[in-house]
PDB file of N, CA and C in Angstrom:
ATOM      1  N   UNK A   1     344.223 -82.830 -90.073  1.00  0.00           N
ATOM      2  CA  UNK A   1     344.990 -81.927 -89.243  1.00  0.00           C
ATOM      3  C   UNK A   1     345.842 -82.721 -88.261  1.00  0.00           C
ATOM      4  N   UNK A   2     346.992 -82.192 -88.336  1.00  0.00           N
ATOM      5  CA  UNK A   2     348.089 -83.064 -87.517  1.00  0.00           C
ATOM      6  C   UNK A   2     348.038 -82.271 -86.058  1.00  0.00           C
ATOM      7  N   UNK A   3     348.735 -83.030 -84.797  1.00  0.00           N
ATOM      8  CA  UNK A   3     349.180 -82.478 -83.764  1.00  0.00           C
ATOM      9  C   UNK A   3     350.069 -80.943 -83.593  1.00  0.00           C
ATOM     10  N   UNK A   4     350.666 -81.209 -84.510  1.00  0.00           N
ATOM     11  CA  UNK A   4     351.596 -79.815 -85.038  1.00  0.00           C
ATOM     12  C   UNK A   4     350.774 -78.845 -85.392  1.00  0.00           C
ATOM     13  N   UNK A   5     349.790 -79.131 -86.247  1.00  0.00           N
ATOM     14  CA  UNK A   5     348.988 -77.782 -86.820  1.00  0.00           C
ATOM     15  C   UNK A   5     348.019 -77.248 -85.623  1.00  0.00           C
ATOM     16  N   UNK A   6     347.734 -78.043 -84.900  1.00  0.00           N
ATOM     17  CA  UNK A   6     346.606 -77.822 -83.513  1.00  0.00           C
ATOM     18  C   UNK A   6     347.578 -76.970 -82.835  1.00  0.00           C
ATOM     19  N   UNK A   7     348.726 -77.215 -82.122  1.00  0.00           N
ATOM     20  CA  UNK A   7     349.576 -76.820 -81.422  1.00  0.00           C
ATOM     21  C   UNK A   7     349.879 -75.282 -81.839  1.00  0.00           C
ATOM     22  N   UNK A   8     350.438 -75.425 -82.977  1.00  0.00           N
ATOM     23  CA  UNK A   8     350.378 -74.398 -84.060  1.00  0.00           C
ATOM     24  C   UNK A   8     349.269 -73.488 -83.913  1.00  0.00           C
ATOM     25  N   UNK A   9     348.618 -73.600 -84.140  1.00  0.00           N
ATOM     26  CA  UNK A   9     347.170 -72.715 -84.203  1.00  0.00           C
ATOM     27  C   UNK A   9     347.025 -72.180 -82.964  1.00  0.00           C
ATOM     28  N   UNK A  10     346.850 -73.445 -81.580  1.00  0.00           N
ATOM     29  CA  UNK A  10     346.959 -72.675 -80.266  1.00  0.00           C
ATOM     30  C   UNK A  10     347.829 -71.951 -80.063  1.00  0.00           C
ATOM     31  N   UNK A  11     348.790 -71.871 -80.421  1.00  0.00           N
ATOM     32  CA  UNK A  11     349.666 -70.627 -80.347  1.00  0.00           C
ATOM     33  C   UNK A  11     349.746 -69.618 -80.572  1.00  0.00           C
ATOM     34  N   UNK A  12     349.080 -69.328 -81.898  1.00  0.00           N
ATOM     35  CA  UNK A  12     348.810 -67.836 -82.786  1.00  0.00           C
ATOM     36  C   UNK A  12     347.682 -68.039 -82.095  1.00  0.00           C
ATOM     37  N   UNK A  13     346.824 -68.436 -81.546  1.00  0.00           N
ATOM     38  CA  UNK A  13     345.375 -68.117 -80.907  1.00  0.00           C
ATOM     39  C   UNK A  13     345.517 -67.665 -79.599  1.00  0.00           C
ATOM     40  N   UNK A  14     346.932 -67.562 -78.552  1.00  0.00           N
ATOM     41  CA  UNK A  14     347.148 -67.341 -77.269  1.00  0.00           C
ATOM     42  C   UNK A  14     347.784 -65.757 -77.779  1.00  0.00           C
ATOM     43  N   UNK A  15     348.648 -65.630 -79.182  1.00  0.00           N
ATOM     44  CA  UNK A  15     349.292 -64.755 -79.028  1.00  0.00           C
ATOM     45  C   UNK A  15     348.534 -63.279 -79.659  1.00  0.00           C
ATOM     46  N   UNK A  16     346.739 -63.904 -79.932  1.00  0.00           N
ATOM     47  CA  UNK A  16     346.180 -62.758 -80.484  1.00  0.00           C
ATOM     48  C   UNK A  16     345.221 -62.522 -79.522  1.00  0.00           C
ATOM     49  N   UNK A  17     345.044 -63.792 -78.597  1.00  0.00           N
ATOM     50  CA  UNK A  17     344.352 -63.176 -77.430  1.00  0.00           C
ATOM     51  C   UNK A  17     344.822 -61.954 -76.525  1.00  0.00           C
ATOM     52  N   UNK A  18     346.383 -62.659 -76.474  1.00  0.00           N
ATOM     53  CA  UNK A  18     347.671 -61.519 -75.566  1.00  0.00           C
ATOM     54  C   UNK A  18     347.529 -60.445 -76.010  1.00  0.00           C
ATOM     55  N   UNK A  19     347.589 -59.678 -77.636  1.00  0.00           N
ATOM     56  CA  UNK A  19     347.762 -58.403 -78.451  1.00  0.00           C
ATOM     57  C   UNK A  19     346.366 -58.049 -77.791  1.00  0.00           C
ATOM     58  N   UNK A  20     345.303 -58.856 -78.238  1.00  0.00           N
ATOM     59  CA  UNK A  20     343.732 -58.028 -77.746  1.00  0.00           C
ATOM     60  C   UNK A  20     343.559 -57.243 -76.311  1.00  0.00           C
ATOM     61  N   UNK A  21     344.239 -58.331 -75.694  1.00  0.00           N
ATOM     62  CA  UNK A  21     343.898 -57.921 -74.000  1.00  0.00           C
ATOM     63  C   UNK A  21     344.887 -56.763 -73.909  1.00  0.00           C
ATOM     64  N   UNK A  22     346.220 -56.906 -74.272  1.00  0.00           N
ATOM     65  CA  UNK A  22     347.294 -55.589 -74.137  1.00  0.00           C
ATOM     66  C   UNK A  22     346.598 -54.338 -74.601  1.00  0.00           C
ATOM     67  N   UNK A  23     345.876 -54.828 -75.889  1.00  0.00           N
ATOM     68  CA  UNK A  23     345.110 -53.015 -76.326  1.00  0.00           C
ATOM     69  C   UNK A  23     344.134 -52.893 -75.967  1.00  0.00           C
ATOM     70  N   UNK A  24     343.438 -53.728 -75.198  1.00  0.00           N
ATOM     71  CA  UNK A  24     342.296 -53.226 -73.924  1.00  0.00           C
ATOM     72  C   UNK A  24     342.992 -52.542 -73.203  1.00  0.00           C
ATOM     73  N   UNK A  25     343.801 -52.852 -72.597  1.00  0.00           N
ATOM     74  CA  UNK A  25     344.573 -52.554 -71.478  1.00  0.00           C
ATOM     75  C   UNK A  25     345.323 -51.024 -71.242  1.00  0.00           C
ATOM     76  N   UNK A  26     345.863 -50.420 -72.877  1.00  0.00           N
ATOM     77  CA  UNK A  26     346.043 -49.608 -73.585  1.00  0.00           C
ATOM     78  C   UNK A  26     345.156 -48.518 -73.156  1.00  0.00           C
ATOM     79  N   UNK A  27     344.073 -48.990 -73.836  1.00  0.00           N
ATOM     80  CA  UNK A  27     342.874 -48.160 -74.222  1.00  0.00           C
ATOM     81  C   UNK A  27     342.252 -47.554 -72.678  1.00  0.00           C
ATOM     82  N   UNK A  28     342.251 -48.138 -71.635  1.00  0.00           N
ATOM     83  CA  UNK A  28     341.635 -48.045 -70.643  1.00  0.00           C
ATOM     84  C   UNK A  28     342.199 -47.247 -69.851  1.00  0.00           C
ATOM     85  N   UNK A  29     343.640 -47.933 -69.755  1.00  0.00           N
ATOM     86  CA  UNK A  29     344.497 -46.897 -68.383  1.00  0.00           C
ATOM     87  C   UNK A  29     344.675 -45.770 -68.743  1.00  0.00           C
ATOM     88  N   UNK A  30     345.070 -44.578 -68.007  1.00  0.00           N
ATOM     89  CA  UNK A  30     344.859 -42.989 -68.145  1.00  0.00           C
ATOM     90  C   UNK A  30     346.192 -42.336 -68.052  1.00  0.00           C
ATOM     91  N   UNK A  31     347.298 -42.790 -67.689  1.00  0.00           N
ATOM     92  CA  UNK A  31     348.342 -42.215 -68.333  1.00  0.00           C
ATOM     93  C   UNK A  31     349.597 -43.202 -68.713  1.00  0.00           C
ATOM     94  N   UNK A  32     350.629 -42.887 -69.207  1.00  0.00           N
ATOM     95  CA  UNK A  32     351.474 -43.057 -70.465  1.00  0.00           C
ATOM     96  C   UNK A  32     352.219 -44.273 -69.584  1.00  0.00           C
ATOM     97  N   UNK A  33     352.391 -44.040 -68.360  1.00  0.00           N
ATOM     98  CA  UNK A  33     353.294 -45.157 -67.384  1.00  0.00           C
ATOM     99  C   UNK A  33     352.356 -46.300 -67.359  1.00  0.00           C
ATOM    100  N   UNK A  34     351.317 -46.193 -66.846  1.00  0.00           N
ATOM    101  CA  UNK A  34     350.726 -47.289 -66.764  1.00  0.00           C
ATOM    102  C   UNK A  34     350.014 -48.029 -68.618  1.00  0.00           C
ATOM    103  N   UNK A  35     349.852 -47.262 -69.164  1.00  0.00           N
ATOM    104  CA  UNK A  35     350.185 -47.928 -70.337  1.00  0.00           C
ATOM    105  C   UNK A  35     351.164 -48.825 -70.821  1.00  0.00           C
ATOM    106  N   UNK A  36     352.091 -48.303 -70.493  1.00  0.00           N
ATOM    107  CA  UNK A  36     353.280 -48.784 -70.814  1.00  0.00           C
ATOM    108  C   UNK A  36     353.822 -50.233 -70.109  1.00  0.00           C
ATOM    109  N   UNK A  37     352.928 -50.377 -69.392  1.00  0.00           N
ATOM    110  CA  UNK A  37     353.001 -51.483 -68.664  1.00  0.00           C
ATOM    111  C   UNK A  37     351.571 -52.769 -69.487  1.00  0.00           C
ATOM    112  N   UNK A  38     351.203 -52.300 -70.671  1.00  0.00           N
ATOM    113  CA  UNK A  38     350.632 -53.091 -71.139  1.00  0.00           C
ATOM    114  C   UNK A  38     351.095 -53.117 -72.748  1.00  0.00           C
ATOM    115  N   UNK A  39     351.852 -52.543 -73.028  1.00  0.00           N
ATOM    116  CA  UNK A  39     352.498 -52.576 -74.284  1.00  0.00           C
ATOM    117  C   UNK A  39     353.948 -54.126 -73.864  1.00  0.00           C
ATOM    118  N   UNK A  40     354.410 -54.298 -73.030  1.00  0.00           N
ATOM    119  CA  UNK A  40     355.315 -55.298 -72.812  1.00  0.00           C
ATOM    120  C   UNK A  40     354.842 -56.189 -73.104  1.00  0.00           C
ATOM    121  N   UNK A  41     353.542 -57.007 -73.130  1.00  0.00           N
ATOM    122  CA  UNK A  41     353.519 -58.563 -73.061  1.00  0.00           C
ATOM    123  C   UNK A  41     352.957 -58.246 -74.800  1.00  0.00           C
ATOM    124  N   UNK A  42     352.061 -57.269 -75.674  1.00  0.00           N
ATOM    125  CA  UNK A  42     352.392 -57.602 -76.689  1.00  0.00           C
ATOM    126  C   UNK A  42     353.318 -57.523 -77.664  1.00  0.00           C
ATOM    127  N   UNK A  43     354.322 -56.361 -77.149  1.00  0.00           N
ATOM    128  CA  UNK A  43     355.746 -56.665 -78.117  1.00  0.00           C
ATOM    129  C   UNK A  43     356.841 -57.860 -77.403  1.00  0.00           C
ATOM    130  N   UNK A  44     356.263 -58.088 -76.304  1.00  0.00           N
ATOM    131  CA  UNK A  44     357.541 -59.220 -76.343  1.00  0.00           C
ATOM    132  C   UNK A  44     356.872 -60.435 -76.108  1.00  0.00           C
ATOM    133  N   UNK A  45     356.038 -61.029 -75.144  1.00  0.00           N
ATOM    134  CA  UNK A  45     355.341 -62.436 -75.022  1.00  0.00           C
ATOM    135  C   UNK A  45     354.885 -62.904 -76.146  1.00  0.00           C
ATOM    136  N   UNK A  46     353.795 -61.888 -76.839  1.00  0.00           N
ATOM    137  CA  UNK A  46     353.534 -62.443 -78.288  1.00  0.00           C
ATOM    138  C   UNK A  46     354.207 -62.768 -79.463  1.00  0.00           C
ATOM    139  N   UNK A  47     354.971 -62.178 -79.480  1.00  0.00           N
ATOM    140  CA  UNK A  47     356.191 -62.615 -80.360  1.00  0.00           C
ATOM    141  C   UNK A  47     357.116 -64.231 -80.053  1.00  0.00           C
ATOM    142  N   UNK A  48     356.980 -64.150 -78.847  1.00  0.00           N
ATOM    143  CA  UNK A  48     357.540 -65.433 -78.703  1.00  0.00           C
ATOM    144  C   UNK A  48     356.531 -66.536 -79.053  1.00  0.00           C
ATOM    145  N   UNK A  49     355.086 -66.178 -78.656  1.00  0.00           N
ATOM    146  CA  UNK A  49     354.387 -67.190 -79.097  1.00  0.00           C
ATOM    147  C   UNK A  49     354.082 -67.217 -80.546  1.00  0.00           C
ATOM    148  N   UNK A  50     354.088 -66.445 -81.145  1.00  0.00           N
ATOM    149  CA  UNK A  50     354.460 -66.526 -82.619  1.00  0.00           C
ATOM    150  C   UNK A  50     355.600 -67.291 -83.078  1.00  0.00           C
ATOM    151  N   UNK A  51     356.865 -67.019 -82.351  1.00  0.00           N
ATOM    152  CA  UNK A  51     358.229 -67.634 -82.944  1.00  0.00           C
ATOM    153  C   UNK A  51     357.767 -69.134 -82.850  1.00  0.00           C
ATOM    154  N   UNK A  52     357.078 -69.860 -81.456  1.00  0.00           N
ATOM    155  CA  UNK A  52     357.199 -71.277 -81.262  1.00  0.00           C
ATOM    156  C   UNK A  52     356.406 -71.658 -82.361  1.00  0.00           C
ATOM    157  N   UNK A  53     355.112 -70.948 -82.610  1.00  0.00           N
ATOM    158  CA  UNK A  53     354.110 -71.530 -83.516  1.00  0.00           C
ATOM    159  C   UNK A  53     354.601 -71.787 -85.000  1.00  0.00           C
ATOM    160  N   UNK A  54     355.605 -70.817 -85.057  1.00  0.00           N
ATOM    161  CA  UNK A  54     356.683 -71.139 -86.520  1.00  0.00           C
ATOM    162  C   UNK A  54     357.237 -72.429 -86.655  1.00  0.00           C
ATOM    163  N   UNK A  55     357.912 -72.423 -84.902  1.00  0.00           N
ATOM    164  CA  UNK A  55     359.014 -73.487 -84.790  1.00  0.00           C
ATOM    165  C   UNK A  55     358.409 -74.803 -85.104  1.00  0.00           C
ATOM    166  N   UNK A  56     356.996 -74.708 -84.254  1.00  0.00           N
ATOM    167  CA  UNK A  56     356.363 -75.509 -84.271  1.00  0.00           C
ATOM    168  C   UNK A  56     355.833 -76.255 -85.852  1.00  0.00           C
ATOM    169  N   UNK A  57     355.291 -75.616 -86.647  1.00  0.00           N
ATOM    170  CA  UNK A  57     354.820 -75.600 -88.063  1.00  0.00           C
ATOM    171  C   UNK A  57     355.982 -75.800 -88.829  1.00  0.00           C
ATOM    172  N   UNK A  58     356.949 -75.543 -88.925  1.00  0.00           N
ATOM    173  CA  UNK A  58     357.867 -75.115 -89.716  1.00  0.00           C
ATOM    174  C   UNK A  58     359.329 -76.376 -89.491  1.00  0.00           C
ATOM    175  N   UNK A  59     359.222 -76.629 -88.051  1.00  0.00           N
ATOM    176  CA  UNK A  59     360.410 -77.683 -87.678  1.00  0.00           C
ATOM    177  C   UNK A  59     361.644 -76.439 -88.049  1.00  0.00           C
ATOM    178  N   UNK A  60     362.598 -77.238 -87.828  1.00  0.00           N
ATOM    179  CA  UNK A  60     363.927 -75.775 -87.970  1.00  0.00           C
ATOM    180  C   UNK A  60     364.337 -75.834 -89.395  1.00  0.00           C
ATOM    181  N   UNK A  61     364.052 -74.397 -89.886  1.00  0.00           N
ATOM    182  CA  UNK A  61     364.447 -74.236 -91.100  1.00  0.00           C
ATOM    183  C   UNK A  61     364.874 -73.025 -91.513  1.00  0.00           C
ATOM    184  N   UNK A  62     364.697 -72.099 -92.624  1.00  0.00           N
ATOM    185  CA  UNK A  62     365.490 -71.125 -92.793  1.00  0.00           C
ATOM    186  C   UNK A  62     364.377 -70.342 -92.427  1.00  0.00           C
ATOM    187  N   UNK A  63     363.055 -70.473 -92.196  1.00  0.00           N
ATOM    188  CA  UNK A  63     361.974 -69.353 -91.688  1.00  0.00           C
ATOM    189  C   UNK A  63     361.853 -69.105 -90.450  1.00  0.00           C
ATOM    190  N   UNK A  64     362.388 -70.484 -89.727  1.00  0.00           N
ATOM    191  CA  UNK A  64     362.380 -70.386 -88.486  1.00  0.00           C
ATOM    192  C   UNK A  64     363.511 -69.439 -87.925  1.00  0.00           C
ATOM    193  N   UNK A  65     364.991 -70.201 -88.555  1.00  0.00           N
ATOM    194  CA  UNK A  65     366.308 -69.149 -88.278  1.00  0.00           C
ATOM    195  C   UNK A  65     365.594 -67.333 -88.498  1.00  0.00           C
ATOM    196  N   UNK A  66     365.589 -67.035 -89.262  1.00  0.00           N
ATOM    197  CA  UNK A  66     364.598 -65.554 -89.185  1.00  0.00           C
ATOM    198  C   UNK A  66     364.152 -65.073 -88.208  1.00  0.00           C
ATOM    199  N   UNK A  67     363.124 -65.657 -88.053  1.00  0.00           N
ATOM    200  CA  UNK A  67     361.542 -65.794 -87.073  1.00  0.00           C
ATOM    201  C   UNK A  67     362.058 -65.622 -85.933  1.00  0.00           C
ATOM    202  N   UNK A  68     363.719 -66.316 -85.526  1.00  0.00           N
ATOM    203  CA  UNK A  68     364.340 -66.080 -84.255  1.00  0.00           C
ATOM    204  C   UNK A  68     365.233 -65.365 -83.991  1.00  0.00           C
ATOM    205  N   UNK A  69     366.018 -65.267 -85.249  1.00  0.00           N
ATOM    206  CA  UNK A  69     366.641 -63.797 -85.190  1.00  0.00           C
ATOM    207  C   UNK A  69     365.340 -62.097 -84.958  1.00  0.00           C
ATOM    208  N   UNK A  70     364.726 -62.081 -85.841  1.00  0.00           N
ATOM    209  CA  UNK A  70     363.999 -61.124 -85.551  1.00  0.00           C
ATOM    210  C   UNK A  70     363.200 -60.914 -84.018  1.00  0.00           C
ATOM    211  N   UNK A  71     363.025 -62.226 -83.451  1.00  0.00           N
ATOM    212  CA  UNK A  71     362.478 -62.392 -82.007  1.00  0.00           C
ATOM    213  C   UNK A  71     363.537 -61.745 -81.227  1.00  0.00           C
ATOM    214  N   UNK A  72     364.998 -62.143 -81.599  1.00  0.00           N
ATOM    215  CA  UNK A  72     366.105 -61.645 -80.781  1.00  0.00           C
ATOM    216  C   UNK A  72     365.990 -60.113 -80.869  1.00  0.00           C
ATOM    217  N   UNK A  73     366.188 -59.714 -81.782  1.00  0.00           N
ATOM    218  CA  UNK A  73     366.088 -58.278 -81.668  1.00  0.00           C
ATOM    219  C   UNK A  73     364.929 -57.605 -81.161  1.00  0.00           C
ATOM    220  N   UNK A  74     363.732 -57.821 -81.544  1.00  0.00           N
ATOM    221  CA  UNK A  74     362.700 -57.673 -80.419  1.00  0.00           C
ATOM    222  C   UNK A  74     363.215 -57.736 -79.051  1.00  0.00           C
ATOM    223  N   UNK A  75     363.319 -58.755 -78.537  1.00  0.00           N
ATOM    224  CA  UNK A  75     363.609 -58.598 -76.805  1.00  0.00           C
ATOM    225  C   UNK A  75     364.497 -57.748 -76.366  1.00  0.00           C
ATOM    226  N   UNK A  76     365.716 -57.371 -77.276  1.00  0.00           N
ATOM    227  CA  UNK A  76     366.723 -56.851 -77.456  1.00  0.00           C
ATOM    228  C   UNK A  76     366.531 -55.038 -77.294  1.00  0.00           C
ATOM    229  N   UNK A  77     365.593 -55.093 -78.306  1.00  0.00           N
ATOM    230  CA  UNK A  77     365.268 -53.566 -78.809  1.00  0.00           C
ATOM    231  C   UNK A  77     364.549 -53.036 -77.558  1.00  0.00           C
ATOM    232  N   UNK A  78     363.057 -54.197 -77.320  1.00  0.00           N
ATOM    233  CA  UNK A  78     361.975 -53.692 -76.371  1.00  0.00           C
ATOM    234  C   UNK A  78     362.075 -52.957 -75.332  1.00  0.00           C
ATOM    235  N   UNK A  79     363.177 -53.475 -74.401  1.00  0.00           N
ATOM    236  CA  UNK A  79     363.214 -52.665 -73.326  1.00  0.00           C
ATOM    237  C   UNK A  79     364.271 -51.216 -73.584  1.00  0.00           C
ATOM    238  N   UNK A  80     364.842 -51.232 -74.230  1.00  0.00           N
ATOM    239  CA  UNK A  80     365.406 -49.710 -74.595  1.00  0.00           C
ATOM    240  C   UNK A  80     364.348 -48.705 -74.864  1.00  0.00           C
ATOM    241  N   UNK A  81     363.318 -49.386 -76.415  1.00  0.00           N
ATOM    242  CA  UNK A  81     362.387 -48.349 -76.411  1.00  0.00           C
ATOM    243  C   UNK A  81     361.278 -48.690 -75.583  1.00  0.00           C
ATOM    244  N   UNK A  82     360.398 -48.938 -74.701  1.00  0.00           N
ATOM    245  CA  UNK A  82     360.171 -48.967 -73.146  1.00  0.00           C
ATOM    246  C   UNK A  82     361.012 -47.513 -72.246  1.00  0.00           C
ATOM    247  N   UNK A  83     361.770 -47.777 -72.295  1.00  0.00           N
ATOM    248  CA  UNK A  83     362.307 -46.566 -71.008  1.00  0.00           C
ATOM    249  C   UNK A  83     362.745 -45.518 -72.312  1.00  0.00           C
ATOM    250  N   UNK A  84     362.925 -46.001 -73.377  1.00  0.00           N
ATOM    251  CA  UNK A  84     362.727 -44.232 -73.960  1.00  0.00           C
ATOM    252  C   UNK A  84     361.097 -43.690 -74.571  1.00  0.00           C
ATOM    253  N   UNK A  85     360.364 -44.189 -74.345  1.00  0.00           N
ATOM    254  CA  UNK A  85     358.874 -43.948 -74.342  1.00  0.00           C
ATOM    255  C   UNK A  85     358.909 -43.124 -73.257  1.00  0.00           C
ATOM    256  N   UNK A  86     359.118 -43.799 -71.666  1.00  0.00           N
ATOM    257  CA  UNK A  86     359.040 -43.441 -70.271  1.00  0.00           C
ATOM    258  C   UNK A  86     359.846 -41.939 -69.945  1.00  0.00           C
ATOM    259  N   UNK A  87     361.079 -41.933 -70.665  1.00  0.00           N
ATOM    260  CA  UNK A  87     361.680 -40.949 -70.402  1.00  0.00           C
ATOM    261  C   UNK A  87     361.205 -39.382 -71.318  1.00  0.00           C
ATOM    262  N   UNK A  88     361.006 -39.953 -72.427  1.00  0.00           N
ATOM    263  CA  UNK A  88     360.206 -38.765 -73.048  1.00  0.00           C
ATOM    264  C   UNK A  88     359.172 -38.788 -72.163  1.00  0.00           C
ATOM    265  N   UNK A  89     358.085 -38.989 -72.061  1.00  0.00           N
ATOM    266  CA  UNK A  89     356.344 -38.884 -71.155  1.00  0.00           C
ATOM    267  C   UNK A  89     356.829 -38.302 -69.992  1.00  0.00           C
ATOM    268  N   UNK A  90     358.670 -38.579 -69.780  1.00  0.00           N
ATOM    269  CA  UNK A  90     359.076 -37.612 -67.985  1.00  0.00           C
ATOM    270  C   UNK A  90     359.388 -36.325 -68.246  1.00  0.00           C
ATOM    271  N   UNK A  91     360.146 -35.417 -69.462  1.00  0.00           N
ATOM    272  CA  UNK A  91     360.834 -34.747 -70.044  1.00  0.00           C
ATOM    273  C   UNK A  91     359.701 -33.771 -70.550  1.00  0.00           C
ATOM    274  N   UNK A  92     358.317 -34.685 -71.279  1.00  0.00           N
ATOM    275  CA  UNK A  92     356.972 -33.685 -72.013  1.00  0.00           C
ATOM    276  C   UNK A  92     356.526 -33.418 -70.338  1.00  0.00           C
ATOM    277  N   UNK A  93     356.444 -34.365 -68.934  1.00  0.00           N
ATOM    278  CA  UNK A  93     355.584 -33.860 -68.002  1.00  0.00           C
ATOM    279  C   UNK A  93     356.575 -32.360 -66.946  1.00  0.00           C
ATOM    280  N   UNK A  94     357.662 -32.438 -67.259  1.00  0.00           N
ATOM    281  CA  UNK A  94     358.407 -31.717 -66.512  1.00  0.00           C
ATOM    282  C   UNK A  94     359.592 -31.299 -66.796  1.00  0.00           C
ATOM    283  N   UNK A  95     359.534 -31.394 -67.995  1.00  0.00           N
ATOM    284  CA  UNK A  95     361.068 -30.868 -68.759  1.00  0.00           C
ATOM    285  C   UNK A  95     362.412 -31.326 -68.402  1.00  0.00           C
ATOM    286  N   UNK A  96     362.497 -32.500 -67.427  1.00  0.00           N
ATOM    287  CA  UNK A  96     363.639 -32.627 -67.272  1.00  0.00           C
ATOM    288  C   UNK A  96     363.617 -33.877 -66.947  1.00  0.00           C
ATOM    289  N   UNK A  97     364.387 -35.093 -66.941  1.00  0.00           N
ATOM    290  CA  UNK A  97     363.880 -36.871 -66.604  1.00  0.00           C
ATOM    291  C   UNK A  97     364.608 -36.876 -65.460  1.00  0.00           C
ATOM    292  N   UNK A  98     365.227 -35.882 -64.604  1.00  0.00           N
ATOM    293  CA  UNK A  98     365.510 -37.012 -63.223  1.00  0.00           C
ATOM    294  C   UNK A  98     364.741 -36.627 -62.291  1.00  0.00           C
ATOM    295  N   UNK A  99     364.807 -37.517 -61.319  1.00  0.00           N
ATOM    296  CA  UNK A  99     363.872 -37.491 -60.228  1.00  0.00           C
ATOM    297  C   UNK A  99     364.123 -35.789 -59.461  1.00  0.00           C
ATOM    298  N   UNK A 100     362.922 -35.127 -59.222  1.00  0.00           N
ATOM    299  CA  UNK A 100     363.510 -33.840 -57.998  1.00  0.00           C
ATOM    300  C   UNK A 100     363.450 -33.055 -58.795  1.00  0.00           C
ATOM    301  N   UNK A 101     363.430 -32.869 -60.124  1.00  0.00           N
ATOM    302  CA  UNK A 101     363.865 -31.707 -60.726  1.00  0.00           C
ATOM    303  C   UNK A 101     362.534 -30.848 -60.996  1.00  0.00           C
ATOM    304  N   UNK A 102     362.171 -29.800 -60.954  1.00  0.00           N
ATOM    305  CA  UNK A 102     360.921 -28.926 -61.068  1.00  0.00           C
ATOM    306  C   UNK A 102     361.050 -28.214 -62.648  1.00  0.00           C
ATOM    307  N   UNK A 103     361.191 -28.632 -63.902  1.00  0.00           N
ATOM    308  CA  UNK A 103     361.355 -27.934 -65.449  1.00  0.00           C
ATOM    309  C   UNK A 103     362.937 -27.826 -64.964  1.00  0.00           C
ATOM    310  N   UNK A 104     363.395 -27.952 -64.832  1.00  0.00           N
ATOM    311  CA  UNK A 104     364.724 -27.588 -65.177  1.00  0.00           C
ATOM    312  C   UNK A 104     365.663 -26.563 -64.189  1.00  0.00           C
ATOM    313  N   UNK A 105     365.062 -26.165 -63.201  1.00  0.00           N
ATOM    314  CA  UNK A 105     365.589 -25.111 -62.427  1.00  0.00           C
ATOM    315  C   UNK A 105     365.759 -25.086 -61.280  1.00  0.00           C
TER     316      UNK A 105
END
């Protein structure tokens, strides 16, 4: 086993610790906001530690080019759907997403 594959490995081993603890985290809190504040580090931190562990294993190649395009769009995507999770959970609690509003009236 080389330095690379150790490195490698610690990486996918930080980024399945991250997913575990996020769906503890999930599982525990009691509504949709504060959830949502534990869904961020496994769609976006873990992914990055996935991408390096590629980079890492892989050196730059055409799996890696991928691995980082698809990372891009992840970070890209995440926070849009993030606040449209948030804004529906505002819209199902009160029919309407801006601040002040009582259902709509």
């Amino acid at each position: 086993m080389s330095v690379r594959d150790v490195l490698a490995d610690v990486l996918l081993g930080l980024g399945v610790v991250l997913v575990l603890a996020s769906s503890l985290g999930v599982l525990v809190m009691r509504d949709v906001y504060q959830k949502l504040h534990f869904v961020t580090p496994a769609g976006l931190v873990a992914p990055v530690l996935v991408a390096l562990a590629v980079l890492v294993r892989q050196g730059y190649s055409e799996n890696t080019v991928e691995t980082w395009l698809a990372l891009l769009f992840l970070v890209i995507a995440g926070p849009f759907l993030t606040h449209a999770t948030a804004r529906a959970a505002r819209i199902r609690e009160t029919g309407d997403w801006r601040a002040g509003r009582d259902g709509g009236t």
